[in-house]
N, C-alpha and C. Protein backbone atom coordinates (compact mmCIF):
# COMPACT_ATOMS: atom_id res chain seq x y z
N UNK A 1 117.37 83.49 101.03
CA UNK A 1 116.34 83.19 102.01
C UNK A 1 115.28 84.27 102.02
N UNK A 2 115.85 85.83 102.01
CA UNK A 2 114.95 86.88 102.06
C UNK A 2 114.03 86.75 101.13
N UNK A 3 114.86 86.57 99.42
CA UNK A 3 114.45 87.00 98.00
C UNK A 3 112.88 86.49 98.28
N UNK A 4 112.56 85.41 98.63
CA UNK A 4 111.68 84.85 98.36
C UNK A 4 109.94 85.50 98.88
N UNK A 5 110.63 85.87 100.30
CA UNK A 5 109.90 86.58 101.20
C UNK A 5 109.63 87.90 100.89
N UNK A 6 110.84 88.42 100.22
CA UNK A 6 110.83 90.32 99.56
C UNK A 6 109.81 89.87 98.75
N UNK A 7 109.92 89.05 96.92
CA UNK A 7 109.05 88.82 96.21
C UNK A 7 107.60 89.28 96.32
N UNK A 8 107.36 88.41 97.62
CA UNK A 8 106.18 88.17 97.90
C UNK A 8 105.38 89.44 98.84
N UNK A 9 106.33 90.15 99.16
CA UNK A 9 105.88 90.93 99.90
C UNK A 9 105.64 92.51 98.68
N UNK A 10 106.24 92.24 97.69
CA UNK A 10 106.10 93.38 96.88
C UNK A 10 104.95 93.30 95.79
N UNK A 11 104.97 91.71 95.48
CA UNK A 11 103.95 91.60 94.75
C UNK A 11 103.05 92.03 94.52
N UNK A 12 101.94 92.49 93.36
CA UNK A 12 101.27 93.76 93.08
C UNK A 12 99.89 93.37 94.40
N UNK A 13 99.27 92.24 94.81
CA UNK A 13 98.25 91.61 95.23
C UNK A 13 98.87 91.12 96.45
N UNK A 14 99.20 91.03 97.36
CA UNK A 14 99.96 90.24 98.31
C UNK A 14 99.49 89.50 98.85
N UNK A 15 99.98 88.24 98.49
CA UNK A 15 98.98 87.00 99.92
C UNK A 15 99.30 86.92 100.96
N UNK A 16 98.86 86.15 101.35
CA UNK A 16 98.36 85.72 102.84
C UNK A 16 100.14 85.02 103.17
N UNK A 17 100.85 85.67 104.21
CA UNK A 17 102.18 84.78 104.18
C UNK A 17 101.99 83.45 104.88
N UNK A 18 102.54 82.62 104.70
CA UNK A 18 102.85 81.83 105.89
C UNK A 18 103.15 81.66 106.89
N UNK A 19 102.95 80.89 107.66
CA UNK A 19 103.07 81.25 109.33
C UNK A 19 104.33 81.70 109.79
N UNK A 20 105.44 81.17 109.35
CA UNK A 20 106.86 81.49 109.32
C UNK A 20 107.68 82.99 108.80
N UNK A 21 106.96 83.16 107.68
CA UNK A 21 107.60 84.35 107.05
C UNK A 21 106.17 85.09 107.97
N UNK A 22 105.39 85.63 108.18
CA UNK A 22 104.07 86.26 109.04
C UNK A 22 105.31 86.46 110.71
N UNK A 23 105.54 85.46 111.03
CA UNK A 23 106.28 85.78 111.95
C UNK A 23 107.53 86.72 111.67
N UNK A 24 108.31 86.26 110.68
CA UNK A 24 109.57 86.99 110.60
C UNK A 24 108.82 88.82 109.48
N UNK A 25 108.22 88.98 109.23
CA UNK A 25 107.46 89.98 108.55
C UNK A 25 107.03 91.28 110.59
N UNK A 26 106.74 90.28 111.09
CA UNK A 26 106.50 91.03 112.13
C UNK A 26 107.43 91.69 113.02
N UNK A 27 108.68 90.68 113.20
CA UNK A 27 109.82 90.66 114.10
C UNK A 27 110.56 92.11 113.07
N UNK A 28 110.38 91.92 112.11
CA UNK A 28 111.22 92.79 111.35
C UNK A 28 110.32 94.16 111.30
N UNK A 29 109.09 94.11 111.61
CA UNK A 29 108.15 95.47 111.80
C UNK A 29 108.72 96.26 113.29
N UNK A 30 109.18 95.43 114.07
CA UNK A 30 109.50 95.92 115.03
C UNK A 30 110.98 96.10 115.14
N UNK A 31 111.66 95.86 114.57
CA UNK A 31 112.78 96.54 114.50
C UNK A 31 112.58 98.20 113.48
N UNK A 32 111.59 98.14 112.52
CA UNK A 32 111.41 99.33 112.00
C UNK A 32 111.31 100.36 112.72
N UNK A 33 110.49 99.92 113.59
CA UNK A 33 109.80 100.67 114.59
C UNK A 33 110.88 101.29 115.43
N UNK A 34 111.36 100.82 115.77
CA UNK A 34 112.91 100.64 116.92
C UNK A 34 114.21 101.83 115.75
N UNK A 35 114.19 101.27 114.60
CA UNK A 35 114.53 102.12 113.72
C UNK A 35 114.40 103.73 113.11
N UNK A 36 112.94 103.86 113.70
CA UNK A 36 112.38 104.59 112.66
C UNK A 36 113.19 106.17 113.21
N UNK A 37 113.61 106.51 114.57
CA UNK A 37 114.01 107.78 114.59
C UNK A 37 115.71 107.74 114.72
N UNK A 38 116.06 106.62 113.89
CA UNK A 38 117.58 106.84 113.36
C UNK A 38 118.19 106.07 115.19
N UNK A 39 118.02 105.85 116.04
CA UNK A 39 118.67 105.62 117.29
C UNK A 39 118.28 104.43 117.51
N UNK A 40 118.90 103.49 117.52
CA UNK A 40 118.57 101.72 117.57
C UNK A 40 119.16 101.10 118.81
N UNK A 41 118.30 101.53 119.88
CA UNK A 41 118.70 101.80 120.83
C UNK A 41 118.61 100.37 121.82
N UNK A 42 119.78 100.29 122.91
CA UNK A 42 119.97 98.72 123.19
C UNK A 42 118.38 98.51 123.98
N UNK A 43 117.88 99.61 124.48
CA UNK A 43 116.67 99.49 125.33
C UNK A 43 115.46 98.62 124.52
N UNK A 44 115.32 99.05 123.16
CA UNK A 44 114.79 98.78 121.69
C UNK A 44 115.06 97.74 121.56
N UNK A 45 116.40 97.11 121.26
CA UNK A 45 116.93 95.60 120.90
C UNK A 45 116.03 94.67 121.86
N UNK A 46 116.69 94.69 123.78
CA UNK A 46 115.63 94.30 124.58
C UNK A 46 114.82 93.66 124.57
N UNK A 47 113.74 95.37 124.18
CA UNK A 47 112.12 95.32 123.98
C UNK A 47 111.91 94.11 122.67
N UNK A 48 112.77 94.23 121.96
CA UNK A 48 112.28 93.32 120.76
C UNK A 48 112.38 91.99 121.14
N UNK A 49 113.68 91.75 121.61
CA UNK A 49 113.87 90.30 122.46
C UNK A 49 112.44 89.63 123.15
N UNK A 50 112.12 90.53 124.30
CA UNK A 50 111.11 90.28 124.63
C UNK A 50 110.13 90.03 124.40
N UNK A 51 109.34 90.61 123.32
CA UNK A 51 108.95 90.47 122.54
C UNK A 51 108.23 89.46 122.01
N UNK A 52 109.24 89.30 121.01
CA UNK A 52 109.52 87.84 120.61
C UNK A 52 109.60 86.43 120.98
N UNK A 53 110.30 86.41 122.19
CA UNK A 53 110.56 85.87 123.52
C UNK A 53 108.74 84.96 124.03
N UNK A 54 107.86 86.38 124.24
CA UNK A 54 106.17 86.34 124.82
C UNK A 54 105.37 85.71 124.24
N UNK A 55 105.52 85.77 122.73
CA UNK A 55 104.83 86.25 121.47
C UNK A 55 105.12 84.67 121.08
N UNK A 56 106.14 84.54 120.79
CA UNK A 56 106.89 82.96 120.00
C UNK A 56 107.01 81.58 120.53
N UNK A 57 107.26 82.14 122.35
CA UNK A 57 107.97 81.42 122.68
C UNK A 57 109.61 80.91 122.64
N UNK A 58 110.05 81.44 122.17
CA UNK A 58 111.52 81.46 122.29
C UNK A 58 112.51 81.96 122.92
N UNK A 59 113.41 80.92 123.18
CA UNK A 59 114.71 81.58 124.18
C UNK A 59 115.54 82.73 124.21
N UNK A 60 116.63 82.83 124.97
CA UNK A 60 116.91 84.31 124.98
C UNK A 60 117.47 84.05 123.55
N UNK A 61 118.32 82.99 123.63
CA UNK A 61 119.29 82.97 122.12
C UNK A 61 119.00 83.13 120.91
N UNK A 62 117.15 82.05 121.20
CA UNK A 62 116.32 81.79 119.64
C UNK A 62 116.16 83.13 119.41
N UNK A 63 115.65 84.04 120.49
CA UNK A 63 114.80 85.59 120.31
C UNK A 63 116.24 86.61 119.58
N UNK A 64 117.60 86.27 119.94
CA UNK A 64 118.49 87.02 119.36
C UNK A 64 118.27 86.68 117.93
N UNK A 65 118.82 85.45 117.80
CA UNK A 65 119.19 84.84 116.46
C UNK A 65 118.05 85.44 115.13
N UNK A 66 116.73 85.20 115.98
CA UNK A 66 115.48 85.54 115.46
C UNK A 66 115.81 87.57 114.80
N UNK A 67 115.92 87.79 115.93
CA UNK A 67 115.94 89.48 115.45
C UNK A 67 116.90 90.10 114.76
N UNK A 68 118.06 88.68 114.59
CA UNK A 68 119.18 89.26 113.87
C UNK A 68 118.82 89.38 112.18
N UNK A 69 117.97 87.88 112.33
CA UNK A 69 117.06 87.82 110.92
C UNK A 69 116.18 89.27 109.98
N UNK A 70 115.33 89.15 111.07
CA UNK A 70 114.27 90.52 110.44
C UNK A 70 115.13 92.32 110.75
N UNK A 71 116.63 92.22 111.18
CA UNK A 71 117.18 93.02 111.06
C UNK A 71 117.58 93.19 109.37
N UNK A 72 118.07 92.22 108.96
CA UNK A 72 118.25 92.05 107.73
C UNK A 72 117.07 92.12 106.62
N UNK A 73 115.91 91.39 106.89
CA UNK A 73 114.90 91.83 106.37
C UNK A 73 114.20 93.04 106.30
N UNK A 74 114.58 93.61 107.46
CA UNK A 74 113.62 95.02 107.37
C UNK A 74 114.87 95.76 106.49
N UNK A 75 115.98 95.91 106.13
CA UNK A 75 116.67 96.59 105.35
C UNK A 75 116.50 96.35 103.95
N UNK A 76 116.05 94.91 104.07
CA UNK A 76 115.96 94.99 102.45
C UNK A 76 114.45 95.19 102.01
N UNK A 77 113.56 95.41 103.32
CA UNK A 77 111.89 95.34 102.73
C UNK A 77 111.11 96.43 102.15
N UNK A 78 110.66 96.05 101.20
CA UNK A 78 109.85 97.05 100.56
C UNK A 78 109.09 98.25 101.67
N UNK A 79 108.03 98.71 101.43
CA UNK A 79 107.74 100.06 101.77
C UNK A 79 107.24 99.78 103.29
N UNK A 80 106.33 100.26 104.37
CA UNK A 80 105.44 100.01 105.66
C UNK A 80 104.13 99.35 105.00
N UNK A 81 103.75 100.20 104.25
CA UNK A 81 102.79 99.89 103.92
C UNK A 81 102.31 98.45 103.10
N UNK A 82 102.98 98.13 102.19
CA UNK A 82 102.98 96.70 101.72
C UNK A 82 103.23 95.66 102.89
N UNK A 83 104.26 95.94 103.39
CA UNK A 83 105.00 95.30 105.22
C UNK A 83 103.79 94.93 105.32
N UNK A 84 103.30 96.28 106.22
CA UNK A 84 102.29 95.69 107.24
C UNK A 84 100.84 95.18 106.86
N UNK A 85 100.32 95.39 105.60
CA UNK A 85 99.25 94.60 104.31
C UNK A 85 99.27 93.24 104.71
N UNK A 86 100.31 92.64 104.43
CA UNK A 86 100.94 91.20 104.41
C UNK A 86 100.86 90.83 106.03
N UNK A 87 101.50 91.81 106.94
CA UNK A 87 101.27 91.36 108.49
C UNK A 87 99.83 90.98 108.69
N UNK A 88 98.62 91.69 108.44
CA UNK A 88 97.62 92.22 108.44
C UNK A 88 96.94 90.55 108.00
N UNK A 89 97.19 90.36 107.05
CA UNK A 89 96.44 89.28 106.29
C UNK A 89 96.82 88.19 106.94
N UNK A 90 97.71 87.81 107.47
CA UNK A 90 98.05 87.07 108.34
C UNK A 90 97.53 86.61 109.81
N UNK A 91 96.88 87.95 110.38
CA UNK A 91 96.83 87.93 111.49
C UNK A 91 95.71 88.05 111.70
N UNK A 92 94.85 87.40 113.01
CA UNK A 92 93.36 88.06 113.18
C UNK A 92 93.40 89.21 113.60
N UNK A 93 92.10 89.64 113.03
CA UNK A 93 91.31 90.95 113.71
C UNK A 93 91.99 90.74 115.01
N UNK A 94 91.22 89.85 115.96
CA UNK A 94 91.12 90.24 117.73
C UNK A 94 93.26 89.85 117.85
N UNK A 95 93.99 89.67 117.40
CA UNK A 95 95.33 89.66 118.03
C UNK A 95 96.20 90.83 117.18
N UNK A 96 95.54 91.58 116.70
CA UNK A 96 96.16 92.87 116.39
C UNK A 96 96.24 93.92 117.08
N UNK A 97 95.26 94.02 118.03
CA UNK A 97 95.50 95.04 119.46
C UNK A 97 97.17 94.80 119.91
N UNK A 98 97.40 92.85 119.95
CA UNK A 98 98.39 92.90 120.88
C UNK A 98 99.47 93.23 119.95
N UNK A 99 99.70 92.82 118.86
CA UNK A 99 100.37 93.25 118.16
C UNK A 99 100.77 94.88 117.89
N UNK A 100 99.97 95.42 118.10
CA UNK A 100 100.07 97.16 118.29
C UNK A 100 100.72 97.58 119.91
N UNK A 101 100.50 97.17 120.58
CA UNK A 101 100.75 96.57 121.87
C UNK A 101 102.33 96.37 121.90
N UNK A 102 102.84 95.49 121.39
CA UNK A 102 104.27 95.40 121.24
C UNK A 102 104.96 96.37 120.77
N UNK A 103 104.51 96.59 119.29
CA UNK A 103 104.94 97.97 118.28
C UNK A 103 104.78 98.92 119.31
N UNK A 104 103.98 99.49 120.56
CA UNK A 104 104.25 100.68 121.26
C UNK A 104 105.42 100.04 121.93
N UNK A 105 105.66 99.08 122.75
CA UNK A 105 106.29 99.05 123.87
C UNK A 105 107.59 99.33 122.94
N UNK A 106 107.86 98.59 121.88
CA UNK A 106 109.33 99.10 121.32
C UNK A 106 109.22 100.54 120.88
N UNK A 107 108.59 101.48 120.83
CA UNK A 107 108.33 102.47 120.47
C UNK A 107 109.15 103.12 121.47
N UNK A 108 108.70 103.06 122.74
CA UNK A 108 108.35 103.82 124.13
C UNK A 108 109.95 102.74 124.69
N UNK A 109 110.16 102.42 124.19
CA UNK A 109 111.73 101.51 125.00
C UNK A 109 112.34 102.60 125.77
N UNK A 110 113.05 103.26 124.50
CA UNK A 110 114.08 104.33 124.99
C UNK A 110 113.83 105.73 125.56
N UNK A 111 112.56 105.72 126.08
CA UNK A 111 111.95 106.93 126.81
C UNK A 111 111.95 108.16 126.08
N UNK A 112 111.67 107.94 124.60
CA UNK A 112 111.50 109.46 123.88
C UNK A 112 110.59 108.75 123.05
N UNK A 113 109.65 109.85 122.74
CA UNK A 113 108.31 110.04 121.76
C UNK A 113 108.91 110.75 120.91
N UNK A 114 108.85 110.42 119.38
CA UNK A 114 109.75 111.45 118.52
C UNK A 114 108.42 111.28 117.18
N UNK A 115 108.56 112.63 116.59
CA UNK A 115 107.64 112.18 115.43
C UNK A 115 107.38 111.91 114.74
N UNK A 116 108.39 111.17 113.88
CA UNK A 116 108.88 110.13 113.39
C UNK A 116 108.05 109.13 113.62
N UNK A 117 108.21 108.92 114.91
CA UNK A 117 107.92 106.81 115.72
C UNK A 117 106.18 107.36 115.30
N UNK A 118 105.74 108.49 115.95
CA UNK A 118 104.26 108.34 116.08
C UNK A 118 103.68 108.79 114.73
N UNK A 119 104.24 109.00 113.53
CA UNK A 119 103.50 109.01 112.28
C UNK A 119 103.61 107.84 111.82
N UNK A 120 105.01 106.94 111.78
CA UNK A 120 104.96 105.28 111.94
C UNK A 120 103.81 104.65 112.45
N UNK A 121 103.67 104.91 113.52
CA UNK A 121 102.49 104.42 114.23
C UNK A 121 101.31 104.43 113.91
N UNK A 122 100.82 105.80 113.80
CA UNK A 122 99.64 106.24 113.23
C UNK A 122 99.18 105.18 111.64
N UNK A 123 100.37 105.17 110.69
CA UNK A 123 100.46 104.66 110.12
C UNK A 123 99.75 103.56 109.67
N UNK A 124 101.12 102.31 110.65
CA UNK A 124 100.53 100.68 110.93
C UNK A 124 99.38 100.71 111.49
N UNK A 125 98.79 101.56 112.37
CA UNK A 125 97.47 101.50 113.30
C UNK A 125 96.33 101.15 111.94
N UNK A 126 96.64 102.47 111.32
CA UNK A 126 95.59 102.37 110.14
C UNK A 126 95.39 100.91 109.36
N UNK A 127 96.88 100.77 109.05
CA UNK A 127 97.24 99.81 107.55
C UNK A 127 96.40 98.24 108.40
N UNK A 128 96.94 98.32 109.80
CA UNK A 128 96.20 96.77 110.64
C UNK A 128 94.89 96.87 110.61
N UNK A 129 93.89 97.83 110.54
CA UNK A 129 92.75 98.11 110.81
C UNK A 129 92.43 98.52 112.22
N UNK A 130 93.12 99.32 112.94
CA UNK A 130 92.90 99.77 113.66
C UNK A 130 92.59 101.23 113.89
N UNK A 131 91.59 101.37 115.31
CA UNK A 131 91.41 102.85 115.24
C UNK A 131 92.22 103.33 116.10
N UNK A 132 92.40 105.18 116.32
CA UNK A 132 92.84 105.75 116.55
C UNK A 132 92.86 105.21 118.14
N UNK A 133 91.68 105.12 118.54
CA UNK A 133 91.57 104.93 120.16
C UNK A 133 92.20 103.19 120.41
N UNK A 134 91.81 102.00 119.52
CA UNK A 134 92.20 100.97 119.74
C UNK A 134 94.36 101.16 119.78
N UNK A 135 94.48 102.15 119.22
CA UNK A 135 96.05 102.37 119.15
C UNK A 135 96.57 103.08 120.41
N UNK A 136 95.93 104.04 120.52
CA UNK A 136 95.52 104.65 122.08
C UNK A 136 95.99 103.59 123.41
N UNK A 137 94.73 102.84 123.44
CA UNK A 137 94.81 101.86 124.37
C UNK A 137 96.10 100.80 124.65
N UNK A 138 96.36 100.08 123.25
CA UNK A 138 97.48 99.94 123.64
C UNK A 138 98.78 100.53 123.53
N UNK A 139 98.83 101.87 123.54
CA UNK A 139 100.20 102.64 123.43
C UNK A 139 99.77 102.64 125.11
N UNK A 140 99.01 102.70 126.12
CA UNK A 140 98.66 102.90 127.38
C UNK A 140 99.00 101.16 127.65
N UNK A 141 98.47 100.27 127.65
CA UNK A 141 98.90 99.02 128.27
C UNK A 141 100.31 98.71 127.57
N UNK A 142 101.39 99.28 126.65
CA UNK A 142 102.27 99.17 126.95
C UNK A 142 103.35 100.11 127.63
N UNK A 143 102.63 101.30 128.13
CA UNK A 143 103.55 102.32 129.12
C UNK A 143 103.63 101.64 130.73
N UNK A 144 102.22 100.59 130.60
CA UNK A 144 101.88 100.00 132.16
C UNK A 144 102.49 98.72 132.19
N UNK A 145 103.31 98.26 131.02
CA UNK A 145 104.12 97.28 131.47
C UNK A 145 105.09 97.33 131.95
């Protein structure tokens, strides 16, 4: 099920995913995220639920089942940077704020800033086309949720 989705995500040129794998490409960005300072923390799981949950529309169960998926995917996925290329192409300009937006709130779940999460961050901010301050803003509208 992955192979197909890894493929494509490594490929030297990467297209545009489909709406389906674009979704599961994302769900699995945010478990990275949730990942990234080694502590996969239940506050993190949650946040991702939720998430997903806002974002999808899906139930508590679909939103598990869902994250159990891109748990598996993000282990087998190529680099952030290819990742989030492919998220990127997928997604508009104007719904990538919210998308950064989420990526903080799972960031900020478990009440530690580590520097790890925020060179991650810094990172995807860039790779989405975002600026420093548009990342800003929503690392702030998701501390106020």
């Amino acid at each position: 099920m992955f192979d197909a989705l890894i493929r494509r995500l490594m490929a030297p040129a990467a297209a545009a995913l489909p709406e389906p794998d674009a979704r599961l490409a994302l769900a699995a960005l945010l478990v990275r995220v949730a990942r990234t300072d080694g502590d996969y923390a239940p506050s993190e799981v949650a946040r991702i639920d939720r998430a997903l949950m806002a974002r999808y529309g899906l139930s508590p169960f679909e939103s598990a089942a869902f994250r159990g998926k891109a748990e598996e995917l993000e282990a087998e996925a190529p680099d952030t940077v290819r990742f989030t290329r492919a998220i990127k192409e997928a997604t508009a300009i104007e719904d990538r704020a919210g998308l950064m937006q989420a990526l903080w709130s799972v960031a900020l779940a478990d009440g530690q800033r580590e520097a790890e999460e925020d060179r991650l961050m810094r990172l995807v901010a860039s790779l989405l086309g975002l600026s420093d301050v548009q990342s800003a803003l929503a690392r702030q509208r998701a501390q106020d949720e």
